[in-house]
Protein backbone atom coordinates (compact mmCIF):
# COMPACT_ATOMS: atom_id res chain seq x y z
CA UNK A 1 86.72 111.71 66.95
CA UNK A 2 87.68 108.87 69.33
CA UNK A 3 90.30 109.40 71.64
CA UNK A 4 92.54 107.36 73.56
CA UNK A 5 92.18 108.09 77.49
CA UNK A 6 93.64 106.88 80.44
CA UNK A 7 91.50 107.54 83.91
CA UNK A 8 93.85 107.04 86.45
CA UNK A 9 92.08 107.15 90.02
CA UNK A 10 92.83 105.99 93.75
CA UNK A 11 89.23 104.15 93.37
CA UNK A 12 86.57 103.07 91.25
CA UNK A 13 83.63 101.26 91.41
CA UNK A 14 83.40 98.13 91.66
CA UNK A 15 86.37 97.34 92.57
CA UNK A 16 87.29 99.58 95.63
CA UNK A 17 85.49 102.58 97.69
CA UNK A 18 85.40 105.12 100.37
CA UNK A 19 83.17 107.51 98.50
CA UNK A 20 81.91 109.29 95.55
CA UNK A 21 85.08 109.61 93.66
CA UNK A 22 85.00 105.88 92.90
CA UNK A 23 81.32 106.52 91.59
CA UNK A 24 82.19 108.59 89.26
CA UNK A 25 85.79 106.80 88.01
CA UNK A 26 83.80 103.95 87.14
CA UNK A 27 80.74 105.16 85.69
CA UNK A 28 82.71 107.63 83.38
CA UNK A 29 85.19 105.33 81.66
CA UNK A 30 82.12 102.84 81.16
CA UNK A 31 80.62 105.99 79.64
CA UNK A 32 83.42 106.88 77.52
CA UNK A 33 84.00 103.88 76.43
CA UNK A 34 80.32 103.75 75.32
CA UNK A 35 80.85 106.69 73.43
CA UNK A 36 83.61 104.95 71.38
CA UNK A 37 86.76 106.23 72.99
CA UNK A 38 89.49 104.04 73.54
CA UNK A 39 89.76 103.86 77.58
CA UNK A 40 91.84 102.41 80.02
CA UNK A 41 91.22 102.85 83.96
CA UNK A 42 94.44 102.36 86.02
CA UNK A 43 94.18 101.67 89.91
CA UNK A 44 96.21 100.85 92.77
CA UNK A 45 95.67 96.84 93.84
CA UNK A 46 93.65 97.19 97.09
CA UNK A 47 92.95 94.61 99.52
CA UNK A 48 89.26 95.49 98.90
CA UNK A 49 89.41 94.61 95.33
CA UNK A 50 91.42 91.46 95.99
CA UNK A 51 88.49 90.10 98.59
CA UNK A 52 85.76 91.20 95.63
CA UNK A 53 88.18 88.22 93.93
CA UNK A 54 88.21 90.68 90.77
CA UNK A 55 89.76 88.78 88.08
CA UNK A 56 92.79 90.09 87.33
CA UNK A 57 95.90 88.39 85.61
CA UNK A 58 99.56 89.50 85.53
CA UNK A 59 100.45 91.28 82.28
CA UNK A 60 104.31 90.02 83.32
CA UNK A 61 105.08 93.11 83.27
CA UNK A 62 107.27 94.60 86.74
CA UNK A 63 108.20 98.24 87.34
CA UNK A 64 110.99 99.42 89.41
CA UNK A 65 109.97 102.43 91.13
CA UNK A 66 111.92 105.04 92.93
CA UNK A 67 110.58 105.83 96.23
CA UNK A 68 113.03 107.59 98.35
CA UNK A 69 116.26 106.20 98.59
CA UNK A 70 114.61 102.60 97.73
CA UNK A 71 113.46 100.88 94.05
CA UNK A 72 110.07 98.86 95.17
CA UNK A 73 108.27 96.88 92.84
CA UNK A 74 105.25 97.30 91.01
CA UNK A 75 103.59 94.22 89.14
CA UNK A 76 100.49 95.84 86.81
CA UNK A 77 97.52 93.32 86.35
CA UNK A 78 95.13 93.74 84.01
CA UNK A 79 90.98 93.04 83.91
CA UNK A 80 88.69 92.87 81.41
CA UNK A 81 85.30 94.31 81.54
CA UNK A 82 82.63 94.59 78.42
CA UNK A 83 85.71 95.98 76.51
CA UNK A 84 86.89 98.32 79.64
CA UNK A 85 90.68 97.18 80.36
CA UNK A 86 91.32 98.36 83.88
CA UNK A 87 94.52 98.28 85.08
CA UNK A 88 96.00 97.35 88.61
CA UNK A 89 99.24 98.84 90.28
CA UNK A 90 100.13 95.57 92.52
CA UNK A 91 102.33 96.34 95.58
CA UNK A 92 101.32 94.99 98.90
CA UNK A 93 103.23 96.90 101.31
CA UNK A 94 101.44 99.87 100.18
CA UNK A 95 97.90 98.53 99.29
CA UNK A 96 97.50 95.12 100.89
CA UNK A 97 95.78 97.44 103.91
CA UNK A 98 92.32 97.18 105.35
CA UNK A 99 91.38 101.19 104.35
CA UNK A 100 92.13 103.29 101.24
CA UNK A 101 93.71 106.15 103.25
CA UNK A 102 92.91 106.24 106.35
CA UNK A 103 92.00 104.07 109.73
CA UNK A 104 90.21 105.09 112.00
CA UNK A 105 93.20 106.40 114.23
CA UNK A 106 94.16 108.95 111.18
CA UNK A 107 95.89 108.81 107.77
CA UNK A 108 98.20 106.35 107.03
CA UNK A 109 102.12 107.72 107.71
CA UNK A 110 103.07 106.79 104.41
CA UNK A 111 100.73 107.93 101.83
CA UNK A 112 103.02 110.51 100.57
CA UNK A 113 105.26 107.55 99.28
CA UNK A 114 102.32 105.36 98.33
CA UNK A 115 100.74 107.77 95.63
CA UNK A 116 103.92 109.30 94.48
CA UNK A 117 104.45 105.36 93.77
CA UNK A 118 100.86 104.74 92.74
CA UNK A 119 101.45 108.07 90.15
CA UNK A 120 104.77 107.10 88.80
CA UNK A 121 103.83 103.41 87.91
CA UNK A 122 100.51 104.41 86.33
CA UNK A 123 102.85 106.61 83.85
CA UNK A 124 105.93 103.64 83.79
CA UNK A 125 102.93 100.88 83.07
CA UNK A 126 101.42 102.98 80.15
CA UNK A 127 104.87 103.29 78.66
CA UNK A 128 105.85 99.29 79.28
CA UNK A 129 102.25 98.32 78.02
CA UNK A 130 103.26 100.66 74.83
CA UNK A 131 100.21 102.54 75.38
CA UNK A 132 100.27 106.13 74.80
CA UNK A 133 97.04 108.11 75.04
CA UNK A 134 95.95 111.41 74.37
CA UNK A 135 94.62 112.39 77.64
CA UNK A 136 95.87 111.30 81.38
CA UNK A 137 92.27 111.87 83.06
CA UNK A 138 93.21 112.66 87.06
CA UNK A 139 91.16 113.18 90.14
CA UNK A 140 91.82 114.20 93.21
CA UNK A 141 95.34 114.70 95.49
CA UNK A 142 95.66 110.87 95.05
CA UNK A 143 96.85 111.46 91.40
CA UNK A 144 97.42 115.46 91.34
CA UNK A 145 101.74 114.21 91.10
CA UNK A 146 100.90 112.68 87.80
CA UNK A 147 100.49 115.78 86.27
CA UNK A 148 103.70 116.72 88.12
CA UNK A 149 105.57 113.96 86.52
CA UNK A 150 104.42 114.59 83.10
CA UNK A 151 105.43 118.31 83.15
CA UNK A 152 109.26 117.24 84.11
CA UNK A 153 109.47 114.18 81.59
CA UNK A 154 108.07 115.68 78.70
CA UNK A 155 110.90 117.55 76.92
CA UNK A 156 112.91 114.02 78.26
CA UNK A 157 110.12 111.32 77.33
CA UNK A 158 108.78 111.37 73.61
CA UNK A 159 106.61 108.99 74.71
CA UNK A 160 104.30 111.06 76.58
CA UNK A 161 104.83 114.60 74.22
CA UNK A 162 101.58 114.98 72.58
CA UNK A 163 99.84 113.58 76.26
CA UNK A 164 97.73 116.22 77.52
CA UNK A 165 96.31 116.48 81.24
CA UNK A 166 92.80 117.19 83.11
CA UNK A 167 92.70 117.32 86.56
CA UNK A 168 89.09 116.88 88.33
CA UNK A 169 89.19 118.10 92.20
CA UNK A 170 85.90 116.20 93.39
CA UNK A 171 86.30 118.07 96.62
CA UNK A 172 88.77 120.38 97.28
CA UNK A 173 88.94 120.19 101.19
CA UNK A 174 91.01 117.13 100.88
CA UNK A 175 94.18 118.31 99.65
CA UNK A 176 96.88 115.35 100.14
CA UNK A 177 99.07 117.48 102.63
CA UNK A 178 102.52 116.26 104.22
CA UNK A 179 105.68 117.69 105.57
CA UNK A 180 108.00 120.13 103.24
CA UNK A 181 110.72 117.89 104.89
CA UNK A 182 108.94 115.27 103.14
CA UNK A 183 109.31 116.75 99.74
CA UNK A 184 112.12 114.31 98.62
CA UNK A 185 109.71 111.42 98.56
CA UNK A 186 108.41 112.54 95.54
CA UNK A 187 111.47 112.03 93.37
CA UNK A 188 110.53 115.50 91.75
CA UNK A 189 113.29 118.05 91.18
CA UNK A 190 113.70 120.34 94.09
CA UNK A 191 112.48 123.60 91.49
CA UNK A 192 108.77 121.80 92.08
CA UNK A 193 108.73 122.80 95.73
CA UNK A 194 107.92 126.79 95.39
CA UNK A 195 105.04 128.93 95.97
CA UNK A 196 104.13 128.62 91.66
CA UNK A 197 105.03 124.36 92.24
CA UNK A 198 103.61 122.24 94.96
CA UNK A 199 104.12 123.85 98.06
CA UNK A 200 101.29 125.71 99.96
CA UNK A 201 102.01 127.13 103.68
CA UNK A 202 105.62 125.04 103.79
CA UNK A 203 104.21 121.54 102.99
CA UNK A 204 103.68 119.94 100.35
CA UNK A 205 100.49 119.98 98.68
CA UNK A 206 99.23 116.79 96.11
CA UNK A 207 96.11 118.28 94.90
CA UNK A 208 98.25 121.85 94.12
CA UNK A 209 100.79 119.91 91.81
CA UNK A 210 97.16 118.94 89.73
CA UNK A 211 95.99 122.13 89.73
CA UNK A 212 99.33 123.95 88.48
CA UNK A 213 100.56 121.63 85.73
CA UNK A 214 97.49 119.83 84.73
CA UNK A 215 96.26 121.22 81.02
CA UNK A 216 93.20 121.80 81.96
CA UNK A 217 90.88 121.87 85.48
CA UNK A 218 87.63 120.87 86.52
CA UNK A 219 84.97 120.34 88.81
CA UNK A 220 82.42 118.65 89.58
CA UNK A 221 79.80 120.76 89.11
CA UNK A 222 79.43 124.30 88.04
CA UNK A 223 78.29 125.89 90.71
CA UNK A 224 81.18 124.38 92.70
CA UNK A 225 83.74 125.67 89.94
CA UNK A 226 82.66 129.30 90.77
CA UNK A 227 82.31 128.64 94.57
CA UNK A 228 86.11 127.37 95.14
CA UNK A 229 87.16 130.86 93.30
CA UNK A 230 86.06 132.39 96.83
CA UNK A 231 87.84 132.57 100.30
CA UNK A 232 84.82 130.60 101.40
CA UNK A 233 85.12 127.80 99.94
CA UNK A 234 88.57 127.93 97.93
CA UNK A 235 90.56 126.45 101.10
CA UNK A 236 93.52 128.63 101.02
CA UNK A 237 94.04 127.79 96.97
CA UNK A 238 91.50 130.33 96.26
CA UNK A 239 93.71 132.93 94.11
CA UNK A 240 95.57 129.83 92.16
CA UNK A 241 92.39 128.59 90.59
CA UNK A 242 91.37 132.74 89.98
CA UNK A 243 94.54 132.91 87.86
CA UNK A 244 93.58 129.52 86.00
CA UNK A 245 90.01 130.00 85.77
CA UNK A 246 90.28 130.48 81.87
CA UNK A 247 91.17 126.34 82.19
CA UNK A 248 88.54 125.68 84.78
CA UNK A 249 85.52 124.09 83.96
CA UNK A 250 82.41 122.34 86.12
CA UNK A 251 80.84 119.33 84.72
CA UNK A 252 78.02 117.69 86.96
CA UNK A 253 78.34 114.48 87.93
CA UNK A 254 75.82 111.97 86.54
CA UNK A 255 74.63 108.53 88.17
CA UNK A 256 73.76 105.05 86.91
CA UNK A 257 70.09 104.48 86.23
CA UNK A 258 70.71 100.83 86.30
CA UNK A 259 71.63 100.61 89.75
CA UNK A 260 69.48 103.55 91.36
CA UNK A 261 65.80 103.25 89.51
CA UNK A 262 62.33 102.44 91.29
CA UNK A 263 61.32 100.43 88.41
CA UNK A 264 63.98 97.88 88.27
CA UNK A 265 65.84 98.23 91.75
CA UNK A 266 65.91 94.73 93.07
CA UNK A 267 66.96 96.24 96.70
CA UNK A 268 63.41 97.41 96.81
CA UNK A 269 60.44 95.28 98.49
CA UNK A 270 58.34 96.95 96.02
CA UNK A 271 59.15 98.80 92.99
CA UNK A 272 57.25 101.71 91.22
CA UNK A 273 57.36 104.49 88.39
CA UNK A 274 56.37 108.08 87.95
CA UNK A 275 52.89 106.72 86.53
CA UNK A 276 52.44 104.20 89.63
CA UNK A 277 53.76 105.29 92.93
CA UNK A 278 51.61 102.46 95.20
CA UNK A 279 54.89 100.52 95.43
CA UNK A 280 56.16 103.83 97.40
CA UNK A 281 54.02 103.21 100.29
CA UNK A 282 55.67 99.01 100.45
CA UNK A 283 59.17 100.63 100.72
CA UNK A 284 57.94 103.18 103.14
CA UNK A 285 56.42 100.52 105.57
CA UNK A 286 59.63 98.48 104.98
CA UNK A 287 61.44 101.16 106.15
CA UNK A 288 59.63 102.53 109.51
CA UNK A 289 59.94 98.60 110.13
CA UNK A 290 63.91 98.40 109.15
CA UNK A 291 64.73 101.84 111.91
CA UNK A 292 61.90 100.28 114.42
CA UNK A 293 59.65 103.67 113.86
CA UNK A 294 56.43 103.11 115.23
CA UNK A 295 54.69 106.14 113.42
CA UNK A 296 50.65 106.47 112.27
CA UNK A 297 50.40 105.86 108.42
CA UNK A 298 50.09 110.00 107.60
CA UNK A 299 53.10 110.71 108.95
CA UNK A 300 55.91 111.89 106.42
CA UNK A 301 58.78 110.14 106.76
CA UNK A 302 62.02 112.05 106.30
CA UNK A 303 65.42 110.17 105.53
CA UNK A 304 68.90 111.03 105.86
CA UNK A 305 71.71 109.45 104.13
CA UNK A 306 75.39 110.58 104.90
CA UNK A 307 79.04 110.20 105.82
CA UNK A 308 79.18 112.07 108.89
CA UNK A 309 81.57 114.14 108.89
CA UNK A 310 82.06 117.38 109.53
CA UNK A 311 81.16 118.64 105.66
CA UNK A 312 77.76 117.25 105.88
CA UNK A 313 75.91 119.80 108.52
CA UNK A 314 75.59 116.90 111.48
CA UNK A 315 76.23 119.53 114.03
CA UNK A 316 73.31 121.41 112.62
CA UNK A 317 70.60 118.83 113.46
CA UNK A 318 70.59 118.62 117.19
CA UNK A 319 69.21 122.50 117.53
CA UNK A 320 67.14 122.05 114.63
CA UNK A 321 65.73 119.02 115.59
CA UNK A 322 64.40 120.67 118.75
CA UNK A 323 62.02 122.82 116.39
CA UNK A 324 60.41 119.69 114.20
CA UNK A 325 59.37 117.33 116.91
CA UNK A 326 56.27 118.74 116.68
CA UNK A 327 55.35 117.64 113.05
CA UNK A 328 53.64 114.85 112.34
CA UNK A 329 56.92 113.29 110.59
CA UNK A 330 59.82 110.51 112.17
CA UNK A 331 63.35 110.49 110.89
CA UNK A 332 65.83 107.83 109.39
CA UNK A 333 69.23 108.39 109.79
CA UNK A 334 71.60 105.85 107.78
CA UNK A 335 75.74 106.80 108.16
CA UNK A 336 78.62 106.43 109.59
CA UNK A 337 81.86 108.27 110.03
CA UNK A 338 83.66 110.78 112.84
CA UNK A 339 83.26 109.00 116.46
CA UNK A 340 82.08 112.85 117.35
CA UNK A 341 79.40 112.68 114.58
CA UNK A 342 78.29 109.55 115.66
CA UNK A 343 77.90 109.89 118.77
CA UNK A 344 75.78 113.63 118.38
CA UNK A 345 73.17 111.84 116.15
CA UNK A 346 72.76 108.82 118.57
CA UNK A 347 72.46 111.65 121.20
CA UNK A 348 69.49 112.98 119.27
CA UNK A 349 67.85 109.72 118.71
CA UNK A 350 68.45 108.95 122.62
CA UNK A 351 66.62 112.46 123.31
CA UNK A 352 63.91 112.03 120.66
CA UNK A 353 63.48 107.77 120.22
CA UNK A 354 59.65 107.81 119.14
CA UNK A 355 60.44 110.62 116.49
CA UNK A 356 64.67 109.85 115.24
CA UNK A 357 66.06 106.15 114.13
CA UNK A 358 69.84 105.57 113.78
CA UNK A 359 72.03 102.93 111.94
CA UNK A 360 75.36 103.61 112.08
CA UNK A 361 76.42 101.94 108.76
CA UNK A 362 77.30 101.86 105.42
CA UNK A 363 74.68 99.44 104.14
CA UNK A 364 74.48 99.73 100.41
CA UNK A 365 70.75 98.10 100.31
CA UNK A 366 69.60 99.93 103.22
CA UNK A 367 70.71 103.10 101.36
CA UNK A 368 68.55 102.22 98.36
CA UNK A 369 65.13 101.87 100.99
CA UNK A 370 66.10 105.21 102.93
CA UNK A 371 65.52 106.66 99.22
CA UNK A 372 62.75 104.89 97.88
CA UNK A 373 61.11 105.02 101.75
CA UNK A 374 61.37 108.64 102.59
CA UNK A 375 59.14 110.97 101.61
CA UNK A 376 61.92 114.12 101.69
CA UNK A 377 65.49 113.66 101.96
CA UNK A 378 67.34 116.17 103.63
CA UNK A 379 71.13 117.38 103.46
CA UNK A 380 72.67 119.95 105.08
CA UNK A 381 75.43 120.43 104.06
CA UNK A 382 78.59 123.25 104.86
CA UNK A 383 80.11 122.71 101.09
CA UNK A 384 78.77 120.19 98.47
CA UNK A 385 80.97 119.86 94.99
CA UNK A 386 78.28 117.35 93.46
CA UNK A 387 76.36 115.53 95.68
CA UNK A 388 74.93 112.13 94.07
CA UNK A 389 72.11 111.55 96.75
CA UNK A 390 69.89 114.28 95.82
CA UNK A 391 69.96 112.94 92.30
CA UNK A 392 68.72 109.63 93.61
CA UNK A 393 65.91 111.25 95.82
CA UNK A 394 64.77 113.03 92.53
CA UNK A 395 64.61 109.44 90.69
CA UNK A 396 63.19 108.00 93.69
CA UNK A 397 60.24 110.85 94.07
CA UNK A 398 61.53 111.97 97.57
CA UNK A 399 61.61 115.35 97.54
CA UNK A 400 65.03 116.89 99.01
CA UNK A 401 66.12 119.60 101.28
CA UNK A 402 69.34 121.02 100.38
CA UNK A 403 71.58 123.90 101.16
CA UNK A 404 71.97 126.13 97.69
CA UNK A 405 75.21 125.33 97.26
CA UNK A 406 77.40 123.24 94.82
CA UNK A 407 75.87 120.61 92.70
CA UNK A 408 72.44 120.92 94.46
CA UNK A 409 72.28 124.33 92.85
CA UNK A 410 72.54 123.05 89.65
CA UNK A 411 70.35 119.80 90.18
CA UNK A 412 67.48 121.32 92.79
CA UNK A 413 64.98 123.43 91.69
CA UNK A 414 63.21 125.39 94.44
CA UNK A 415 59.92 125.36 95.14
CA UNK A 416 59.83 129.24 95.89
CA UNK A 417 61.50 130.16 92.91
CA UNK A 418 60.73 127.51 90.45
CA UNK A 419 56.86 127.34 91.40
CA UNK A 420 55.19 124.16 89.23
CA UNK A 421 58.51 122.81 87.94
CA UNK A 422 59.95 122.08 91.65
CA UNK A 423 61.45 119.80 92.46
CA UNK A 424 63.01 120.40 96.27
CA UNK A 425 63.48 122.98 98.86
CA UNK A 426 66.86 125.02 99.62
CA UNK A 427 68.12 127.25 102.04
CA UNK A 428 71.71 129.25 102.08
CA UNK A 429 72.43 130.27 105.40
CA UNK A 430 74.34 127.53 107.11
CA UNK A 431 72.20 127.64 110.37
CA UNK A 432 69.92 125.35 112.28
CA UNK A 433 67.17 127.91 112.19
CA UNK A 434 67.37 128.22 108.58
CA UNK A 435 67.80 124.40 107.62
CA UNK A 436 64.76 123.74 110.12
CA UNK A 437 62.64 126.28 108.92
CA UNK A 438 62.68 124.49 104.56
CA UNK A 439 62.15 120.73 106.52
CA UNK A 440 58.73 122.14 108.01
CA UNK A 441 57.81 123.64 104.94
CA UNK A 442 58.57 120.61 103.03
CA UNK A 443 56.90 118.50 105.63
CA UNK A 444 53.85 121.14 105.68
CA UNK A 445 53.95 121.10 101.63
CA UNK A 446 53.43 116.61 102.16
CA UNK A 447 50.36 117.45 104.33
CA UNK A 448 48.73 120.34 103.37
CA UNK A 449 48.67 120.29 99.49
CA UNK A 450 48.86 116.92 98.11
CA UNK A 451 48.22 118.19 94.38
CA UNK A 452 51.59 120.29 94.38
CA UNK A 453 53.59 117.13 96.15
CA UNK A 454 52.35 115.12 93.45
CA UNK A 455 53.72 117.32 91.04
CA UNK A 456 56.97 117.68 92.64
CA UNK A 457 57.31 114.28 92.70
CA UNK A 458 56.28 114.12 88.91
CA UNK A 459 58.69 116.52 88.14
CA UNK A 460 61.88 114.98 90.33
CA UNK A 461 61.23 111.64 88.73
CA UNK A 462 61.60 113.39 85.60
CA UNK A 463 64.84 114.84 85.90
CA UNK A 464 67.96 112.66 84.14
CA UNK A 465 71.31 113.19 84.64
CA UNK A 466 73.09 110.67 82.79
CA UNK A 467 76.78 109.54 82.49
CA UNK A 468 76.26 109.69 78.59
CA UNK A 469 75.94 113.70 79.04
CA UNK A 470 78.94 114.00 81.47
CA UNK A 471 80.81 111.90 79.04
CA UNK A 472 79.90 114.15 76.12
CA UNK A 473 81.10 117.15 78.07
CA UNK A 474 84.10 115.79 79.13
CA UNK A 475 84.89 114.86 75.62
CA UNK A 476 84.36 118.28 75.00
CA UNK A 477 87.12 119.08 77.77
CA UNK A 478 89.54 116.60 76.16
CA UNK A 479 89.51 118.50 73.00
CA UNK A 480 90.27 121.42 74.76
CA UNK A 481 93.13 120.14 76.53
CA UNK A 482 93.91 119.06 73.15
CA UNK A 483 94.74 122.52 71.49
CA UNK A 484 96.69 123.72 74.21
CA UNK A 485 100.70 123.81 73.64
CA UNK A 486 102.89 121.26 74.50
């Protein structure tokens, strides 16, 4: 049955990004859409997208939107993409800013105001556009007041009755957090700020208000749907999502085999397959050139591709790295992020500079060559909901080492537990010993026993996880959301 959904998200590829969340916005409503749903994707009007000179015309249509004590204006443009309409939230005092969120000096003051806008005029453009779907598809804090909104106005509004809600928390560390004195900014009825409404620890909490009146919950993975049910990795909302885990669901993120495939990638000096891997060894010497490694040709050549932050295990490599300078392997290090983080792994390639290579960026192509380059990929992770780079190194025959956590439990499979259908290497205990001890045995795996690398490799390249099965599964969760009273 086709359905009518509206994906409302604070980014989406192409059109704006700070991270995977806009990966998966875009790819899913493409995928939706492919499976014959009826899909609109609704986003605030960045400066980002404006310099990607998206085309995007004025439906004429202008919102009046309460914000505080103030009515500020919201224009809604609309694009047109192979049948996708995506819809734009214009307002340039809000969005007309050089990051999404953030600067590098912290958060933005005002993002309380500028999503409880962003939320309100998603809902007020559906309703002018005389839209009305059957499911309001949310993600993340950005959007969590949506599903605020639609809870207060639906005995009030027939227009959005029969909507129904899913809520997707793509990482639940990030949980949109401001001032209880702040409260008023989001126009909600002062009955919404309680411990069973949005407040959590006095302040107000975005990505609660999704998790308590959305429909229905998920995650993006399954591994990660069970993990943020523990005081581990929960952060504090732990014994909410306990008491909705009937309504909580994981679905794994998939990734677009256009963009990230050997055999077609046009980032690549040399492309390859499964059945040909010679153009491997191009993209390997393209990379030791690229990071200025001067390293003999057996060496194995171990990339790293990251925000660095503190989620992603940084502060684990310098102790680590102490114990692998003795392989015969060189590292490639691609990220940027935390000044702290940046600074510790330019401190290791200072100590180590014949064996470590930095470049601080975000450099899309030189992301695809740390892939296709590498012979093992590591990530070390604290918590990982999804992860998308793993899934990459599988399609790119570069063999990962991941913490068993998350999506990479549910994409990885070990080599001591899964013997000939391998794929990577794990590790669970979140310690430098522990991550350094699976990178030597990956690295000793490359050298010593060629045969059972090849078949890892075979195997990784093997693996699909499509947006067409996400999209199936998420249909699924529509329909579910679907049968639950109004």
């Amino acid at each position: 049955m086709s359905l009518s959904v509206a994906l409302i998200s604070s980014e989406a590829l192409p059109y704006s990004k700070t991270g995977g969340l806009a990966d998966v916005a875009g790819s899913l409503s493409r995928a939706l859409l492919g499976l014959g749903h009826d899909v609109a994707l609704i986003l605030p009007f960045h400066r980002e997208t404006r310099l990607k000179k998206i085309k995007a015309k004025s439906t004429g249509i202008f919102l009046k939107i309460p914000v505080k004590d103030a009515l500020c204006t919201a224009e809604v443009l609309i694009a047109r993409e192979n049948g996708l309409k995506v819809y734009f939230i214009k307002n340039d005092e809000y969005f007309d800013r050089a990051h999404l969120y953030t600067t590098p000096d912290g958060d933005y003051h005002d993002n309380l105001e500028r999503f409880s806008f962003f939320s309100r005029a998603a809902l007020q453009a559906l309703k002018a556009l005389k839209n009305p779907v059957d499911i309001l598809h949310l993600n993340d804090w950005q959007t969590g007041l949506v599903a605020a909104y639609i809870k207060e106005a639906r005995h009030a509004e027939p227009f959005f009755l029969k909507t129904k809600t899913v809520f997707t928390v793509h990482n639940i560390a990030y949980q949109g957090l401001f001032p209880g004195q702040a409260f008023y900014a989001t126009g909600l009825s002062p009955q919404f700020f309680s411990q069973d409404g949005i407040e959590f620890w006095g302040k107000v909490s975005l990505l609660k208000a999704g998790l308590v009146y959305s429909d229905v919950i998920n995650t993006v993975s399954p591994a990660y749907g069970k993990e943020i049910q523990t005081p581990e990795y929960g952060c504090g909302l732990e014994g909410l999502l306990i008491k909705r885990s009937a309504d909580l669901y994981g679905i794994l993120n998939g990734i677009d085999y256009e963009e990230w495939n050997p055999e077609t990638d046009k980032l690549l000096p040399e492309r390859y397959s499964s059945r040909d891997l010679s153009g491997k060894g191009a993209c390997k010497k393209g990379l030791l050139k690229k990071f200025g490694l001067k390293a003999p040709a057996s060496a194995a050549v171990v990339g790293m591709v990251a925000r660095l932050t503190e989620q992603k295990g940084i502060d684990l490599l310098p102790a680590a790295f102490e114990g692998l300078q003795d392989l015969n392997a060189v590292f490639a290090i691609l990220g940027s992020g935390d000044k702290r983080y940046e600074d510790l792994v330019k401190g290791i390639e200072k100590t180590y500079p014949l064996k470590v290579s930095v470049r601080l960026a975000f450099d899309n192509a030189l992301a695809h060559l740390v892939e296709a380059g590498s012979d093992i990929f590591i990530m070390p992770s604290r918590f990982e909901p999804c992860g998308l780079n793993q899934i990459y190194s599988l399609r790119y025959g570069t063999i990962p080492v991941v913490r068993a956590i998350g999506g990479w439990n549910d994409t990885v499979k070990d080599l001591d537990e899964a013997g000939q259908t391998a794929t990577g290497f794990k590790f669970t205990e979140y310690a430098p010993d522990a991550f350094e001890k699976r990178v030597k045995d990956a690295v000793h795996v490359y050298h010593d026993n060629p045969e059972l690398w090849r078949k890892m490799q075979d195997n990784a390249m093997k693996e699909v996880f499509s947006w067409e099965t996400s999209a199936r599964q998420y249909t699924g969760l529509y329909n579910i959301a679907l049968k639950k009273p109004a």
